[in-house]
PDB file of N, CA and C in Angstrom:
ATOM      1  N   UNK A   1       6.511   7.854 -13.295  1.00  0.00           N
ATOM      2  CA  UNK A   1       5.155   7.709 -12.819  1.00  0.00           C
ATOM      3  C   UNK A   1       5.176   7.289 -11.350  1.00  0.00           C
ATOM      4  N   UNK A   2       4.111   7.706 -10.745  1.00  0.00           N
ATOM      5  CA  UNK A   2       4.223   7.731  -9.344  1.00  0.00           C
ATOM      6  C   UNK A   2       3.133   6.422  -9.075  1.00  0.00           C
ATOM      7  N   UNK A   3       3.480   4.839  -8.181  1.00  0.00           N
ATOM      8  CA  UNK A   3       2.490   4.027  -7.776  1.00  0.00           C
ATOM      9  C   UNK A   3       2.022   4.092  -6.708  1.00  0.00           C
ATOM     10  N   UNK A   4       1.171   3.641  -6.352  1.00  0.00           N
ATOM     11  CA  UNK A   4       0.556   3.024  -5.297  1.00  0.00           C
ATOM     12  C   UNK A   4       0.406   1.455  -4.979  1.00  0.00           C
ATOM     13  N   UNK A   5       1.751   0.917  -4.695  1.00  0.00           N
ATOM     14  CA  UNK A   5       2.212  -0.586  -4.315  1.00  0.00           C
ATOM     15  C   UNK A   5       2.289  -1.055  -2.893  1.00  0.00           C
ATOM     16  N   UNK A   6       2.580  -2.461  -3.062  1.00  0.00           N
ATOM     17  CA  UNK A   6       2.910  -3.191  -1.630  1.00  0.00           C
ATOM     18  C   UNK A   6       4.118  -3.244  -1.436  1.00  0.00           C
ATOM     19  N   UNK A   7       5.062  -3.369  -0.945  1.00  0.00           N
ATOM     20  CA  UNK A   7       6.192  -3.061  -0.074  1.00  0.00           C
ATOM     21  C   UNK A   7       6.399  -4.255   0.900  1.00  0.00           C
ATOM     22  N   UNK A   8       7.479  -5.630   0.380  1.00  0.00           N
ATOM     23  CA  UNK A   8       7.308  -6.449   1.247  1.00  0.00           C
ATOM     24  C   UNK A   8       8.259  -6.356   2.485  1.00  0.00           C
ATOM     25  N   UNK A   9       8.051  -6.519   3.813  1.00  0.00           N
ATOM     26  CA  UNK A   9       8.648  -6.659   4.873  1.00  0.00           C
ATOM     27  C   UNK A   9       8.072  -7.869   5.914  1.00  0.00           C
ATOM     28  N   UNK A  10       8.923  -8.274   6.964  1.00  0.00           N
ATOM     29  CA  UNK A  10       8.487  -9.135   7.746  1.00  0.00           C
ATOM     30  C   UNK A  10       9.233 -10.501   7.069  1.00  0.00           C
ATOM     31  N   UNK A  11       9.831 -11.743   8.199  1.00  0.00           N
ATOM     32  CA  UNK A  11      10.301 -12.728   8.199  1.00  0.00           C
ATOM     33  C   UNK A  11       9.895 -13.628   7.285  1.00  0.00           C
ATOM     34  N   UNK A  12      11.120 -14.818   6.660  1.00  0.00           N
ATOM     35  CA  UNK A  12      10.499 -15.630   5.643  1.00  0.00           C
ATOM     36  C   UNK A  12       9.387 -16.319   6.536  1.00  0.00           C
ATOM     37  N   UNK A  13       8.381 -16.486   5.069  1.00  0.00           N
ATOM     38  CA  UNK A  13       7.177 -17.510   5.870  1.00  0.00           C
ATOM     39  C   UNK A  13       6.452 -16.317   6.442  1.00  0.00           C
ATOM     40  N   UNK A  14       6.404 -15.025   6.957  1.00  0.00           N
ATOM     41  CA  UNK A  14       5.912 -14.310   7.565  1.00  0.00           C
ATOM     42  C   UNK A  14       5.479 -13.230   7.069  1.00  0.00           C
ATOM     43  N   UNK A  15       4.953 -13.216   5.904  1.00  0.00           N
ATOM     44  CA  UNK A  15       5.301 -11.526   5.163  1.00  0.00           C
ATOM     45  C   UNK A  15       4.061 -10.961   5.768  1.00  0.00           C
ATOM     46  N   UNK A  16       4.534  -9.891   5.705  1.00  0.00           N
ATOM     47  CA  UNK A  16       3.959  -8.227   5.903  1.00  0.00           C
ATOM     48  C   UNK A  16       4.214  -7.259   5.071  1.00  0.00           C
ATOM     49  N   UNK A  17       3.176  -6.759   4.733  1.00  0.00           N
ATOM     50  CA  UNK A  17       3.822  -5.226   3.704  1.00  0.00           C
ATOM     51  C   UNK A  17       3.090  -4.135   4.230  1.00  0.00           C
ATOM     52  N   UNK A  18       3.768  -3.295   3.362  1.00  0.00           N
ATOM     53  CA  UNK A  18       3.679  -1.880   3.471  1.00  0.00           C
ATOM     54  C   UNK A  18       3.362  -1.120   2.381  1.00  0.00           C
ATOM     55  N   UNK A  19       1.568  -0.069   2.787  1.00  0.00           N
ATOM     56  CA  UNK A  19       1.343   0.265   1.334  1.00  0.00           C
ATOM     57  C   UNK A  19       2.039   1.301   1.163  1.00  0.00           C
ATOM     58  N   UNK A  20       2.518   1.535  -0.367  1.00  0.00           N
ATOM     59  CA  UNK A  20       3.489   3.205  -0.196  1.00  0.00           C
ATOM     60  C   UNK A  20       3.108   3.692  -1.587  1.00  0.00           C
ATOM     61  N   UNK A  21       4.053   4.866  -1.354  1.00  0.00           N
ATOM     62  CA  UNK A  21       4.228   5.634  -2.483  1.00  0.00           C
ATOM     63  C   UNK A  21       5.348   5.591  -3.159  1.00  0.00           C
ATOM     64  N   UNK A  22       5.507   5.027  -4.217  1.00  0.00           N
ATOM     65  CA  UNK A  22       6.544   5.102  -4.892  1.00  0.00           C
ATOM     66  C   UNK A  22       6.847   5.190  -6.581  1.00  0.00           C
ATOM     67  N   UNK A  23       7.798   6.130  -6.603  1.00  0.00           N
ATOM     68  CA  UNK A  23       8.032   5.878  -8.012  1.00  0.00           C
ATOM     69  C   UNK A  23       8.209   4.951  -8.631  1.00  0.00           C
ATOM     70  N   UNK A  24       8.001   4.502 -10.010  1.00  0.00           N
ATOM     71  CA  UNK A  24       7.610   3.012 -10.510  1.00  0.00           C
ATOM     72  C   UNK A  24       9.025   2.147 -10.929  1.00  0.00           C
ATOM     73  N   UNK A  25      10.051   3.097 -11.530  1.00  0.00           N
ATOM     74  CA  UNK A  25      11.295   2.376 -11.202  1.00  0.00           C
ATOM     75  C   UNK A  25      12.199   2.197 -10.241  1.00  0.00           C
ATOM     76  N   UNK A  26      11.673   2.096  -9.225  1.00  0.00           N
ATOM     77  CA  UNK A  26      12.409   1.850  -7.969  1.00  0.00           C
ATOM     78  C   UNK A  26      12.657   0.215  -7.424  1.00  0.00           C
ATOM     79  N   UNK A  27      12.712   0.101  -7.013  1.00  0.00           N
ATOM     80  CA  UNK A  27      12.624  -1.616  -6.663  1.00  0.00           C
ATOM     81  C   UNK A  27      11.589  -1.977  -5.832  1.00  0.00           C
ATOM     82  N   UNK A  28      11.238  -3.293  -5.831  1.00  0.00           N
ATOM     83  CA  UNK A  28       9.803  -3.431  -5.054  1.00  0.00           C
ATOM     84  C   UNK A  28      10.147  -2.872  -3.363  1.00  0.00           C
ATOM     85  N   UNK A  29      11.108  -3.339  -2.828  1.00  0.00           N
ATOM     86  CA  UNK A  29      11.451  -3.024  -2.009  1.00  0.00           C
ATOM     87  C   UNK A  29      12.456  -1.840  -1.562  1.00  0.00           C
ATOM     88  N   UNK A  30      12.657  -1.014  -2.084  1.00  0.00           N
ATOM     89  CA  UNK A  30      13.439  -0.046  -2.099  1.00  0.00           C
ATOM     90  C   UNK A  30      13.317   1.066  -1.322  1.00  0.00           C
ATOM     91  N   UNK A  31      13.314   2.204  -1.554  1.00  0.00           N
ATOM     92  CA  UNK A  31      13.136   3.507  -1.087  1.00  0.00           C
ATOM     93  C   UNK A  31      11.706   3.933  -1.410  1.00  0.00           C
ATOM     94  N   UNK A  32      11.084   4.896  -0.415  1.00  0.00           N
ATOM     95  CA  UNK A  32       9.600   4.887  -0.693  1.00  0.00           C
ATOM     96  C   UNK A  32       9.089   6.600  -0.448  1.00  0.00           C
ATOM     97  N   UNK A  33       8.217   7.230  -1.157  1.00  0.00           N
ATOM     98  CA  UNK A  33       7.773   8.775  -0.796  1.00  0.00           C
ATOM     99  C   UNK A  33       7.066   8.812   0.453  1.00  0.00           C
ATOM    100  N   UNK A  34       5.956   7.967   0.541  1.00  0.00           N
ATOM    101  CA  UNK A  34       5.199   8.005   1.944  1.00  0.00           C
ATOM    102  C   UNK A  34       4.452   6.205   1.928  1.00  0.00           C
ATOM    103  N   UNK A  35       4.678   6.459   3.633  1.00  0.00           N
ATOM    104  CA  UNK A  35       4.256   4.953   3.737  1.00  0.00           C
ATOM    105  C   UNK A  35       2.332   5.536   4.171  1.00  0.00           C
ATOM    106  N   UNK A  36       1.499   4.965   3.284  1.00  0.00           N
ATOM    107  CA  UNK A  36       0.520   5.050   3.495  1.00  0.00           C
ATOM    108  C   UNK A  36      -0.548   4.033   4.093  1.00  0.00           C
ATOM    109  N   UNK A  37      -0.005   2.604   4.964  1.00  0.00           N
ATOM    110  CA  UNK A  37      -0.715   2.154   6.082  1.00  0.00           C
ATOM    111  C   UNK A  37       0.320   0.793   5.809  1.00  0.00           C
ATOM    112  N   UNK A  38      -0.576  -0.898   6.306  1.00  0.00           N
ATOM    113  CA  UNK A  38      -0.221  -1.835   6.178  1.00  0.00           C
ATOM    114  C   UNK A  38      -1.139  -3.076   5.928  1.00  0.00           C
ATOM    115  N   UNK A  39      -0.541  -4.249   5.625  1.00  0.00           N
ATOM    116  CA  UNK A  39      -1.382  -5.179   5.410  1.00  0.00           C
ATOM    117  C   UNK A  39      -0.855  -6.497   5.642  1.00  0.00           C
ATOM    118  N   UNK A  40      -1.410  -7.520   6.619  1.00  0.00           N
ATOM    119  CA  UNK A  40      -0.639  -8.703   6.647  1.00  0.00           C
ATOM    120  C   UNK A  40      -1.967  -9.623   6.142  1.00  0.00           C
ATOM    121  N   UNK A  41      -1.102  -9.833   5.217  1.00  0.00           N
ATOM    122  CA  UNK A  41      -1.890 -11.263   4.286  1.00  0.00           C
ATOM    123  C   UNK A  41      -2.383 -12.258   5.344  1.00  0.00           C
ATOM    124  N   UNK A  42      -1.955 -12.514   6.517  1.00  0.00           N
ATOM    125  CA  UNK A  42      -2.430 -13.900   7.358  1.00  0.00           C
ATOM    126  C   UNK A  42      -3.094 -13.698   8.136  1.00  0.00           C
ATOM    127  N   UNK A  43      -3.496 -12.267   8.255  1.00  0.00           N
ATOM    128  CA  UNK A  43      -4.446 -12.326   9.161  1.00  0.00           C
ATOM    129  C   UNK A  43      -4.578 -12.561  10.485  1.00  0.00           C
ATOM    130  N   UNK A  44      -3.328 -12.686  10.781  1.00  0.00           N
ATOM    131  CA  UNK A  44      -3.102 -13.053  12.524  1.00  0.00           C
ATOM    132  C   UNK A  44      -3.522 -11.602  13.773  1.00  0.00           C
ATOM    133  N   UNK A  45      -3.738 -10.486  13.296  1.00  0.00           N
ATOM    134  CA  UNK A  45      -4.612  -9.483  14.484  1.00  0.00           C
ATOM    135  C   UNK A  45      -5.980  -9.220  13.845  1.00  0.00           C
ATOM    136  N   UNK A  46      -6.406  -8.816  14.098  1.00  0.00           N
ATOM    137  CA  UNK A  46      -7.395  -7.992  14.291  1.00  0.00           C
ATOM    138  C   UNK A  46      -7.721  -7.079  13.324  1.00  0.00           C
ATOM    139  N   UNK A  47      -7.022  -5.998  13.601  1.00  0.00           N
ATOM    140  CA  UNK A  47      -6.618  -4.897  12.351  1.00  0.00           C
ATOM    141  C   UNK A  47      -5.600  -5.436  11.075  1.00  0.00           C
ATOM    142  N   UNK A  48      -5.547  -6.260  10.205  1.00  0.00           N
ATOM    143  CA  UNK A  48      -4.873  -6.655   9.734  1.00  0.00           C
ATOM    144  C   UNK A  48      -4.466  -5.464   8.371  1.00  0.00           C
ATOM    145  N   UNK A  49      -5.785  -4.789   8.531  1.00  0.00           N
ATOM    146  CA  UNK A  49      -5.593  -3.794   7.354  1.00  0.00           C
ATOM    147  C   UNK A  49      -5.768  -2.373   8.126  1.00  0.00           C
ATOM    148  N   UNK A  50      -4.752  -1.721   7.232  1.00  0.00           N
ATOM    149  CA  UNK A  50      -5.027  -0.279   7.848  1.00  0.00           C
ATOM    150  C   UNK A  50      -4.407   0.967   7.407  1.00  0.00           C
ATOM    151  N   UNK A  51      -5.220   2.048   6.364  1.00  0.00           N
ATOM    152  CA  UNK A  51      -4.644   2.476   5.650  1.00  0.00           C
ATOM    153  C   UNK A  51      -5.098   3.791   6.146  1.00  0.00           C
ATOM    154  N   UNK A  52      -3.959   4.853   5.533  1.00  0.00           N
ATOM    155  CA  UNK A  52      -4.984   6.773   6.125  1.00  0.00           C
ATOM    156  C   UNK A  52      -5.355   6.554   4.492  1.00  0.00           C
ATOM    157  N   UNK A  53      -6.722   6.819   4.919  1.00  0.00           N
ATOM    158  CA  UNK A  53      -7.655   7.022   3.744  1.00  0.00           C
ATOM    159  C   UNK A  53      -7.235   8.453   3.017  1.00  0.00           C
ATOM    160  N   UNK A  54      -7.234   9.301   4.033  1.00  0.00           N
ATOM    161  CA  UNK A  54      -7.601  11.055   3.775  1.00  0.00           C
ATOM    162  C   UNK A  54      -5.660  11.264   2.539  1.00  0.00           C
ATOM    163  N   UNK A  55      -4.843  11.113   3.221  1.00  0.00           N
ATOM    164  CA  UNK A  55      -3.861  10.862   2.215  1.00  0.00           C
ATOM    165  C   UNK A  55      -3.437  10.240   1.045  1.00  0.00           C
ATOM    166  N   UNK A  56      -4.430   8.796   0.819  1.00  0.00           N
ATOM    167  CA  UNK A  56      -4.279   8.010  -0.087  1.00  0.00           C
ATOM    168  C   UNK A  56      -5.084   9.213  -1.206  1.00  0.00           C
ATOM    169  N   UNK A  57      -6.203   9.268  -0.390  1.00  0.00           N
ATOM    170  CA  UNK A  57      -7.356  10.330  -1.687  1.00  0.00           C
ATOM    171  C   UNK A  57      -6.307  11.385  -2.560  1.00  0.00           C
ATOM    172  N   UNK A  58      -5.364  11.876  -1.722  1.00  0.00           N
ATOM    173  CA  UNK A  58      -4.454  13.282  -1.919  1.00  0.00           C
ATOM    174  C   UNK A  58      -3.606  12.672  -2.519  1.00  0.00           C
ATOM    175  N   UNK A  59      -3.182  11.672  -2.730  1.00  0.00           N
ATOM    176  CA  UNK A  59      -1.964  10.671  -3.646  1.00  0.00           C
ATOM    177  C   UNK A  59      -2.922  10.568  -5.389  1.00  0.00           C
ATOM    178  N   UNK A  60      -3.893  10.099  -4.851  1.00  0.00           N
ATOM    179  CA  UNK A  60      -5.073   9.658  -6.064  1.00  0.00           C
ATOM    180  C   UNK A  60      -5.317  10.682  -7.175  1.00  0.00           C
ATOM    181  N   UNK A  61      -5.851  11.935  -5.979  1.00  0.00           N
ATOM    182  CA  UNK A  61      -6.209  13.028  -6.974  1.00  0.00           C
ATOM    183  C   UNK A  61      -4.695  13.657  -7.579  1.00  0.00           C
ATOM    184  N   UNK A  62      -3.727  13.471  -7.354  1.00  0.00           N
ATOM    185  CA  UNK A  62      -2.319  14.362  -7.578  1.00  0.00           C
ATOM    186  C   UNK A  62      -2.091  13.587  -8.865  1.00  0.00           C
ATOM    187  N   UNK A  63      -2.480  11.572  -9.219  1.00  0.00           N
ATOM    188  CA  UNK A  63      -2.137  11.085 -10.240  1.00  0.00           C
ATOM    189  C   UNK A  63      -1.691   9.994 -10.239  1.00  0.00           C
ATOM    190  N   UNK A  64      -1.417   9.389  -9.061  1.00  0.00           N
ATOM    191  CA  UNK A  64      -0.700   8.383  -8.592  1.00  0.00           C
ATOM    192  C   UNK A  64      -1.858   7.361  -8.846  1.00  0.00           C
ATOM    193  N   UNK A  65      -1.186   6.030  -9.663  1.00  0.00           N
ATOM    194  CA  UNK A  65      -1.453   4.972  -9.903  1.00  0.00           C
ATOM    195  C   UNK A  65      -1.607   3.676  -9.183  1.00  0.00           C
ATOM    196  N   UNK A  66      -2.578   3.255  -8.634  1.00  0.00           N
ATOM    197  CA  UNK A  66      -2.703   2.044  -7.833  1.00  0.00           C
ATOM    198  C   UNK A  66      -2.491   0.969  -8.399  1.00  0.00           C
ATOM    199  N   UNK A  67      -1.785  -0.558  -7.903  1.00  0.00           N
ATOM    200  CA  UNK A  67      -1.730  -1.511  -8.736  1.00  0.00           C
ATOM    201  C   UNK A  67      -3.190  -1.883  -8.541  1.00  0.00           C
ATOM    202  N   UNK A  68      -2.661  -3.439  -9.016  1.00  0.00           N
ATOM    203  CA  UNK A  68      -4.491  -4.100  -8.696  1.00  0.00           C
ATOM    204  C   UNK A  68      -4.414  -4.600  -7.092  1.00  0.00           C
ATOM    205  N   UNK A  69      -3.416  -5.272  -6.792  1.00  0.00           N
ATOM    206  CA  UNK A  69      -3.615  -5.605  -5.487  1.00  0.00           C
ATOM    207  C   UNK A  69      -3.492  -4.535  -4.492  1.00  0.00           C
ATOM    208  N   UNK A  70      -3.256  -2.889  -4.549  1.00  0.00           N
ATOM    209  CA  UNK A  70      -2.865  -2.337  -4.067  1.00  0.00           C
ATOM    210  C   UNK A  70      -4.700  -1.737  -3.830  1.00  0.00           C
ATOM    211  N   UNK A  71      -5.091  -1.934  -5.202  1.00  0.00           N
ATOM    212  CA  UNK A  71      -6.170  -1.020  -5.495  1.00  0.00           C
ATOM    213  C   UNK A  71      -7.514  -1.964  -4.879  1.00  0.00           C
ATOM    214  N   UNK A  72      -7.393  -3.418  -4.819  1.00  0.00           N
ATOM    215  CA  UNK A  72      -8.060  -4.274  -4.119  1.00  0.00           C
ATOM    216  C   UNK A  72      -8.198  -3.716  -3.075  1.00  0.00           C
ATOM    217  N   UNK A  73      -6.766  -3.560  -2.143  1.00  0.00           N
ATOM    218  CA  UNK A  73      -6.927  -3.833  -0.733  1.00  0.00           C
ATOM    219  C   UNK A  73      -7.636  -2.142   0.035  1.00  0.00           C
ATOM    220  N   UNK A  74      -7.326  -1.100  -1.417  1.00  0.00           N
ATOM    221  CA  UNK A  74      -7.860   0.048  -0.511  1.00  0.00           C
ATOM    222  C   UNK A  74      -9.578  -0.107  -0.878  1.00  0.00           C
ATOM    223  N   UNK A  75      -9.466  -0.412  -1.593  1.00  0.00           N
ATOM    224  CA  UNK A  75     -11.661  -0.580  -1.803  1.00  0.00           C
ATOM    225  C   UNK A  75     -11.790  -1.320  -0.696  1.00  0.00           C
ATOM    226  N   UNK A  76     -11.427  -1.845   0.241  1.00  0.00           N
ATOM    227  CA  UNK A  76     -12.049  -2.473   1.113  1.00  0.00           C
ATOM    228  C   UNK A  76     -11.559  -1.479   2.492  1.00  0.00           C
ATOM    229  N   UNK A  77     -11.132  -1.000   2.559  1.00  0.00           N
ATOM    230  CA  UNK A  77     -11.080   0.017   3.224  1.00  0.00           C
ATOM    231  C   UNK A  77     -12.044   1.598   2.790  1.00  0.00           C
ATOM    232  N   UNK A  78     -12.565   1.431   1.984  1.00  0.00           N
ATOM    233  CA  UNK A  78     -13.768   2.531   1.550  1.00  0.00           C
ATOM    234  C   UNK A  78     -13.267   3.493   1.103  1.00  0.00           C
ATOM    235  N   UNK A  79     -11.386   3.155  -0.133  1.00  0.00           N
ATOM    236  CA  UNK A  79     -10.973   4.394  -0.806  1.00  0.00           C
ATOM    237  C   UNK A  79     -12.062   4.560  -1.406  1.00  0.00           C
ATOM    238  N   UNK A  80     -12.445   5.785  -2.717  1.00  0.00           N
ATOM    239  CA  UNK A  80     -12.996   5.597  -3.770  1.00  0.00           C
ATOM    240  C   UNK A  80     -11.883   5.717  -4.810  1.00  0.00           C
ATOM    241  N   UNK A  81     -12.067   5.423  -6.315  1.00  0.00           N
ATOM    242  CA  UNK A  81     -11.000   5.581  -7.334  1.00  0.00           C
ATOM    243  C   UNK A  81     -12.236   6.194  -8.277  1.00  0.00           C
TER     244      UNK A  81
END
């Protein structure tokens, strides 16, 4: 099955992720199909969120499964599911 997860990167104390595409037994951090934007939990710019909408839709309709926090953070970016 194909997800739609977070992807952690960035320094301890510092995280940053990365939303992607990935198959579901892979490791959280592992190898990924497409990186489809980012998100830093702390909020330190501006743009803290930022996803390509138009690709996520094309992930969505193909079958691909969003978690919940994955699926949180794109409703606020104006995916639809």
């Amino acid at each position: 099955m194909v997800k739609i997860r977070l992807s952690r990167f960035g320094s301890a104390h510092n995280p940053h992720y990365r939303i992607v595409v990935t198959d579901a037994r892979r490791p959280r951090d592992g190898g990924y199909i497409e990186n489809l934007g980012h998100y830093d939990p702390r909020k330190t710019s501006e743009n803290y969120v930022k996803v390509n909408v138009e690709r996520t839709q094309v992930w969505l309709a193909n079958g691909a499964q969003a978690t919940d926090t994955a699926r949180r953070i794109l409703k606020t970016q104006g995916v639809k599911f």
